[in-house]
Protein backbone atom coordinates (compact mmCIF):
# COMPACT_ATOMS: atom_id res chain seq x y z
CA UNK A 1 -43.15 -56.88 26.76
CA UNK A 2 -46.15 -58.51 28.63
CA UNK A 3 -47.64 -61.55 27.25
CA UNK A 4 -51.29 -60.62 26.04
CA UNK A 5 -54.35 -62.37 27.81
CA UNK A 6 -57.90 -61.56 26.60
CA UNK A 7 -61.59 -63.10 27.03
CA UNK A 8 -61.93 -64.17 23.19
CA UNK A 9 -58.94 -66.86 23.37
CA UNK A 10 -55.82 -67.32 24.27
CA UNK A 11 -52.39 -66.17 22.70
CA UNK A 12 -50.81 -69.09 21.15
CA UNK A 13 -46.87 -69.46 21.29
CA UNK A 14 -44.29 -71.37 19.87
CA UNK A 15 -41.94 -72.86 22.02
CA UNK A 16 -38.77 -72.63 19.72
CA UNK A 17 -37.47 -76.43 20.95
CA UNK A 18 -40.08 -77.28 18.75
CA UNK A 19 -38.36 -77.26 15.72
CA UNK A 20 -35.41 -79.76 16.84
CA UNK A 21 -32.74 -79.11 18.72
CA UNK A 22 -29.93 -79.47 15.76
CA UNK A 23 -32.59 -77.78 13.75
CA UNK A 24 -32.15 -74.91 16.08
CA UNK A 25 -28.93 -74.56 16.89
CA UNK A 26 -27.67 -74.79 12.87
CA UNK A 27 -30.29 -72.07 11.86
CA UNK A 28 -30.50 -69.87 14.98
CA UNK A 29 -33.47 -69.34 16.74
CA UNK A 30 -34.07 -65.68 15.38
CA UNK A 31 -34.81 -67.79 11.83
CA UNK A 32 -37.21 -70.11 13.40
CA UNK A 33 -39.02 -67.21 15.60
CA UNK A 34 -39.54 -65.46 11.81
CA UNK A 35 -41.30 -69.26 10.62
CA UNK A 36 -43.48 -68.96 13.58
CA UNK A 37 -44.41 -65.28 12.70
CA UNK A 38 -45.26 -66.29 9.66
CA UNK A 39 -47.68 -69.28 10.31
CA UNK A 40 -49.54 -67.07 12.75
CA UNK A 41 -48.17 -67.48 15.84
CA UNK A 42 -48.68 -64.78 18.81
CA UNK A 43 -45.15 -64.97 20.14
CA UNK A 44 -42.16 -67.57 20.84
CA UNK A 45 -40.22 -68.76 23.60
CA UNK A 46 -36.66 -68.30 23.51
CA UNK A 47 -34.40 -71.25 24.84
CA UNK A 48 -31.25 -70.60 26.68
CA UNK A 49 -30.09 -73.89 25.97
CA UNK A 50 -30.31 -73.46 22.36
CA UNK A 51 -28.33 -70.52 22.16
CA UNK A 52 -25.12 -70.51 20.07
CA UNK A 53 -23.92 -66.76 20.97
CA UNK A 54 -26.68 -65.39 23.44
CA UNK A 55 -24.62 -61.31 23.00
CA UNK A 56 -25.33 -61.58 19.33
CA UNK A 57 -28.98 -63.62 19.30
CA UNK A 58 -30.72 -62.04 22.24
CA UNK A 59 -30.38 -58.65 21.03
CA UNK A 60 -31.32 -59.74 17.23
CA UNK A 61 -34.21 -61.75 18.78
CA UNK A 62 -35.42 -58.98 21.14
CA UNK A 63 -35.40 -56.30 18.01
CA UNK A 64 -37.56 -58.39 15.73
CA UNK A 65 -40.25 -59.46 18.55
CA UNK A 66 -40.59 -55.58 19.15
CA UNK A 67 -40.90 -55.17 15.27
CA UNK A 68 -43.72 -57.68 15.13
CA UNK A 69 -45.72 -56.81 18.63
CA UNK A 70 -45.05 -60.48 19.28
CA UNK A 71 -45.19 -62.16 22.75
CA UNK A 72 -41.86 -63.41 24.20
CA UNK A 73 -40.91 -65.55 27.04
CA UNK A 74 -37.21 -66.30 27.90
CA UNK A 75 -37.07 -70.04 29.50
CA UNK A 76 -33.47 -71.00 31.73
CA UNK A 77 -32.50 -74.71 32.09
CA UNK A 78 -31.04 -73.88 34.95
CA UNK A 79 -33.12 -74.03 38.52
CA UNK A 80 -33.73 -71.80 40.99
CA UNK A 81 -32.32 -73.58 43.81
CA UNK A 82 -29.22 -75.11 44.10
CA UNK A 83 -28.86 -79.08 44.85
CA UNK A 84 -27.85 -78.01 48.57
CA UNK A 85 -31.12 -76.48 48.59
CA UNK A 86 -29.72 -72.82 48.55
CA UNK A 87 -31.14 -70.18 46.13
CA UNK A 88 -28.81 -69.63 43.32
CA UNK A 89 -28.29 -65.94 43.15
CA UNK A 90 -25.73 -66.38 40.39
CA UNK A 91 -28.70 -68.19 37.90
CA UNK A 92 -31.11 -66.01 39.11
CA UNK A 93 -29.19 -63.30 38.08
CA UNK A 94 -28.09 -64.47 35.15
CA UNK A 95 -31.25 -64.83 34.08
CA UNK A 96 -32.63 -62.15 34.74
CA UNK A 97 -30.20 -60.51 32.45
CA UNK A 98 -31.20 -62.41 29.71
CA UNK A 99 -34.77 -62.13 30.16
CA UNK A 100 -33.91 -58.11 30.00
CA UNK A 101 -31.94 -58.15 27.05
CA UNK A 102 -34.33 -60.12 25.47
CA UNK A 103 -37.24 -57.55 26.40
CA UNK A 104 -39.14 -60.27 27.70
CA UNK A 105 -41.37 -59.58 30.83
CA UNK A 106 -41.72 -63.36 31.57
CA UNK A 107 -39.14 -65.73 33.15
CA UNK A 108 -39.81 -69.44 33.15
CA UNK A 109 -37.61 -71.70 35.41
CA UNK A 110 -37.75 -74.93 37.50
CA UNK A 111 -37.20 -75.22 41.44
CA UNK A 112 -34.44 -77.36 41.49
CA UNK A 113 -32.79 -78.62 45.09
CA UNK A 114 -35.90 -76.74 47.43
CA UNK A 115 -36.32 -78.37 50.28
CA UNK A 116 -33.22 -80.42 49.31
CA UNK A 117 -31.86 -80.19 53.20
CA UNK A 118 -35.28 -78.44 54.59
CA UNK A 119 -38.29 -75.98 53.84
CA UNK A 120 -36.81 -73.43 55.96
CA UNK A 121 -33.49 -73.39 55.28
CA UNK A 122 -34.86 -73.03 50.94
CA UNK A 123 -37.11 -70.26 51.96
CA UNK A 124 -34.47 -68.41 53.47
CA UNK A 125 -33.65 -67.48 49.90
CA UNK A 126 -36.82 -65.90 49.05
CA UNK A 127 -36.30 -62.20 50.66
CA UNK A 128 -34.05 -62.01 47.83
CA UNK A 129 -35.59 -63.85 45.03
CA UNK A 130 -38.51 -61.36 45.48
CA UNK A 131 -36.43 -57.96 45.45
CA UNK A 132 -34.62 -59.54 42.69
CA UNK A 133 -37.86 -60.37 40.18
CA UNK A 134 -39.19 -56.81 41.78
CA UNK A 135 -36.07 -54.63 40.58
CA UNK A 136 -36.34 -56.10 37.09
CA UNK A 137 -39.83 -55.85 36.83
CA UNK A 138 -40.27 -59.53 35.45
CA UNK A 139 -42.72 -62.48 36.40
CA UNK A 140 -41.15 -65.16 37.77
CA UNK A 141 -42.80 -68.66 35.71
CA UNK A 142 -42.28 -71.58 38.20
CA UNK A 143 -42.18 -75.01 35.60
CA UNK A 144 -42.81 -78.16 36.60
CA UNK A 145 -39.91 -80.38 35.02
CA UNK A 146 -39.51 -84.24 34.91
CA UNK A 147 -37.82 -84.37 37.96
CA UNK A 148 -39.45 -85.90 41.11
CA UNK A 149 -37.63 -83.11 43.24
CA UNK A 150 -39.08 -80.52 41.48
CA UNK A 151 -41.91 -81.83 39.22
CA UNK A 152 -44.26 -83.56 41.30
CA UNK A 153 -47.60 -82.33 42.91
CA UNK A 154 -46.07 -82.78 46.55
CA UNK A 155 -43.09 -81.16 45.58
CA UNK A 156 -44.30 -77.96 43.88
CA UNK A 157 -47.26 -77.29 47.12
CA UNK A 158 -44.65 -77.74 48.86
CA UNK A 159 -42.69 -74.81 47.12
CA UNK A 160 -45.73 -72.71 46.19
CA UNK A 161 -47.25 -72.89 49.61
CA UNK A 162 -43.76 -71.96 51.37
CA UNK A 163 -43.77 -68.91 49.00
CA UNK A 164 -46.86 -67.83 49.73
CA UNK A 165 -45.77 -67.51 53.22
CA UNK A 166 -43.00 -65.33 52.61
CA UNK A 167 -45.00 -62.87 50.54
CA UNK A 168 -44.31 -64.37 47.02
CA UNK A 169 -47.31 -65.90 45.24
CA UNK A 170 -45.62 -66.97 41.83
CA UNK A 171 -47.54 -68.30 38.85
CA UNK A 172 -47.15 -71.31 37.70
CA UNK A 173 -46.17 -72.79 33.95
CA UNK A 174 -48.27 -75.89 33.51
CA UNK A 175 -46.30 -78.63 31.10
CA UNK A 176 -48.92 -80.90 30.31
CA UNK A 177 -46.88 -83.24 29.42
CA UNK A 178 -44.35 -83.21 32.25
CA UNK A 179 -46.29 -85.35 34.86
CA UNK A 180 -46.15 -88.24 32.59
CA UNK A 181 -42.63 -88.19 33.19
CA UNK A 182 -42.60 -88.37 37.33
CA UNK A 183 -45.69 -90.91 37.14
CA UNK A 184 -48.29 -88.52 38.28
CA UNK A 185 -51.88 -87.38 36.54
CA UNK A 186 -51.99 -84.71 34.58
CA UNK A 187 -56.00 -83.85 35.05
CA UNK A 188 -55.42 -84.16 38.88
CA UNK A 189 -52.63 -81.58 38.37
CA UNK A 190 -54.61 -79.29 36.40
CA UNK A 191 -57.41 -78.93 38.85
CA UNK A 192 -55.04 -78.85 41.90
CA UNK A 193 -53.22 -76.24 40.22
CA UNK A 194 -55.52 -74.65 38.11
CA UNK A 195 -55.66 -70.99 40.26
CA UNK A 196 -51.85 -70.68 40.02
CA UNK A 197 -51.50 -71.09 35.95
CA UNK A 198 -50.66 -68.16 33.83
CA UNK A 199 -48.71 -69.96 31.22
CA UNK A 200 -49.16 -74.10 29.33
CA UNK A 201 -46.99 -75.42 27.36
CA UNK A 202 -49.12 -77.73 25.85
CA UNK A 203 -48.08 -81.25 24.47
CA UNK A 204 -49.26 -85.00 24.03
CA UNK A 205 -47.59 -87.96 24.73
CA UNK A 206 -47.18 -91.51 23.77
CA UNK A 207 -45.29 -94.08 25.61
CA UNK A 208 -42.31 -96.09 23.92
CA UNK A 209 -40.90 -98.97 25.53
CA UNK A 210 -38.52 -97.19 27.80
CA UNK A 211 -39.97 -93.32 28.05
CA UNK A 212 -42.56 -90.98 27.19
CA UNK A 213 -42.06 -89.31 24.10
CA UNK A 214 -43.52 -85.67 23.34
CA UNK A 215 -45.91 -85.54 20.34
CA UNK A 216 -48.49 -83.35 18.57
CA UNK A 217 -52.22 -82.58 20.60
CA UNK A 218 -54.09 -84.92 18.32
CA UNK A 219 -51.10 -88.05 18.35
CA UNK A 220 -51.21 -87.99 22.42
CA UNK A 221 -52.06 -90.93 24.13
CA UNK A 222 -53.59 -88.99 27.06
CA UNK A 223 -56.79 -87.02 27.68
CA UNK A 224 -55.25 -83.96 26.82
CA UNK A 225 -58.48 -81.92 26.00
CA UNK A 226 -59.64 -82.10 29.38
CA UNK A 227 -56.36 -81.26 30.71
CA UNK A 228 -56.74 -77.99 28.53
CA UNK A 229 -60.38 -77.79 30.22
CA UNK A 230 -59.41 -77.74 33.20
CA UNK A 231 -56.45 -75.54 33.15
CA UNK A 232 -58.12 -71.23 32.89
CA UNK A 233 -59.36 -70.50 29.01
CA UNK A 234 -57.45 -67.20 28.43
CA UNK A 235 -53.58 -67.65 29.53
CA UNK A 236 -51.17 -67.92 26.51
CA UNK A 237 -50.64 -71.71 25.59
CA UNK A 238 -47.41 -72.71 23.68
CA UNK A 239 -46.84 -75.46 21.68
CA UNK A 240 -43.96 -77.42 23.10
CA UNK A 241 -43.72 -80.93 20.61
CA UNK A 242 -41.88 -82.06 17.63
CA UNK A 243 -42.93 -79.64 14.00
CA UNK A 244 -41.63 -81.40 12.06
CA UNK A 245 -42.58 -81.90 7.79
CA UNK A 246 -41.02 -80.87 4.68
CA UNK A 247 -43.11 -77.58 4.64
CA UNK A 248 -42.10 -76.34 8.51
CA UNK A 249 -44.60 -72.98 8.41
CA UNK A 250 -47.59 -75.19 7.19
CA UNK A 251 -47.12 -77.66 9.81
CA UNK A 252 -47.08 -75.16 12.29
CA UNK A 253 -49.53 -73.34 10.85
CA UNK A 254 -51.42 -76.32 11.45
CA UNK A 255 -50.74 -77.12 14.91
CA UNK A 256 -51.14 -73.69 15.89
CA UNK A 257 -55.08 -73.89 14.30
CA UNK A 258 -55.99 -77.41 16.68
CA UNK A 259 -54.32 -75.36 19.97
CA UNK A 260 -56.50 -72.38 18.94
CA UNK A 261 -59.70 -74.50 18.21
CA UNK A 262 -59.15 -76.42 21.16
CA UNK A 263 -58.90 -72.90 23.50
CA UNK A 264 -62.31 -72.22 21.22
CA UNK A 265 -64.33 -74.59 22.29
CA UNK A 266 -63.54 -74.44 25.84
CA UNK A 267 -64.03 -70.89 25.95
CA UNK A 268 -67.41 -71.50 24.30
């Protein structure tokens, strides 16, 4: 299943990590992809990492997103390259077999060790990380994560440009929040990688003491509607902070209606 992109707006998504990690794991994520149905969401995305018994979930998951015409994305932990700097055929596999039992079309995964020993010896990997996404007939989302090996600006032109070379232009999943994390802006990001983004996860933050915290669009301590602005007005944007209230489908309902409002006015 594609994810939908249109002029009038954006699809909005729930990223299902959203709803607490305990939260998750006790109800299943099938339950909490139903909540986010039901407050109006356009699709979810499905964490590996939250998965209790991915044989049983994936398939239940997969049926009920077909049901519903609902957008999907399936979203590894695990990176692409290995901390020698190799690609890991036996994640990329992996995950590409969850992405198909899922009946998503849309992968979304970190770089990991590239360029851990050296450009070339990384790219060597990418003859078969392209027949591999090709076979499947998935898109390959490259995240930045909070990792300065594999979420910084240098580190992801770095990857991006190397692919390029070999024949592999991959979009990119912009994590607004992310660059907080390694120390680096997240406007400058936006309009460096601006051309590449098919896919935000969109998020504020606020700084404690010791770390950045994730929090709702309107709590953030950053400029995060001109991040938005500057990132293109009609790729699907998921929600990727806390939900969290005694009535779960009304909060989401509305977070879901200040993303939406926010895509509004910039495509306005």
């Amino acid at each position: 299943m594609a994810l939908s992109v249109h002029n009038a707006g954006a699809p909005a998504l729930i990223s299902l990590t959203s709803f607490g990690n305990a939260e998750v794991r006790r109800h299943g994520q099938l339950y909490f992809a139903r909540l986010s149905h039901a407050a109006g969401a356009s699709g979810v995305e499905v964490r590996e990492e939250l998965l209790i018994d991915a044989a049983d979930e994936l398939p239940a998951i997969a049926a009920y997103v077909r049901a519903q015409g609902l957008d999907v994305v399936y979203s590894c932990p695990q990176p692409l390259f290995a901390m020698d700097g190799a690609l890991d055929t036996a994640v990329l596999q992996h995950a590409i077999a969850a992405t198909q039992t899922l009946g998503a079309s849309w992968l979304k995964m970190s770089i990991g060790g590239f360029a851990r020993q050296s450009v070339a010896h990384s790219a060597t990997g990418f003859g078969a990380l392209k027949a591999a996404i090709a076979e499947a007939g998935i898109t390959l989302l490259i995240e930045n994560d909070q990792t300065v090996g594999a979420g910084t600006a240098q580190a992801l032109q770095r990857f991006f440009a190397a692919a390029d070379a070999a024949g592999l232009p991959l979009p990119m999943t912009f994590d607004m929040g992310n660059w907080h994390y390694v120390g680096e802006c997240a406007l400058q990001a936006a309009q460096l990688f601006a051309s590449r983004v098919a896919y935000v996860h969109a998020k504020g933050v606020q700084r404690l003491p010791a770390k950045w915290v994730a929090v709702p669009l309107a709590e953030s301590a950053a400029a995060w509607r001109a991040v938005l602005r500057a990132l293109p007005g009609d790729v699907p944007r998921a929600i990727e902070y806390p939900l969290i209230g005694d009535d779960l489908q009304a909060v989401t309902r509305h977070e879901l209606a200040v993303l939406r409002d926010a895509t509004a006015q910039q495509n306005h």
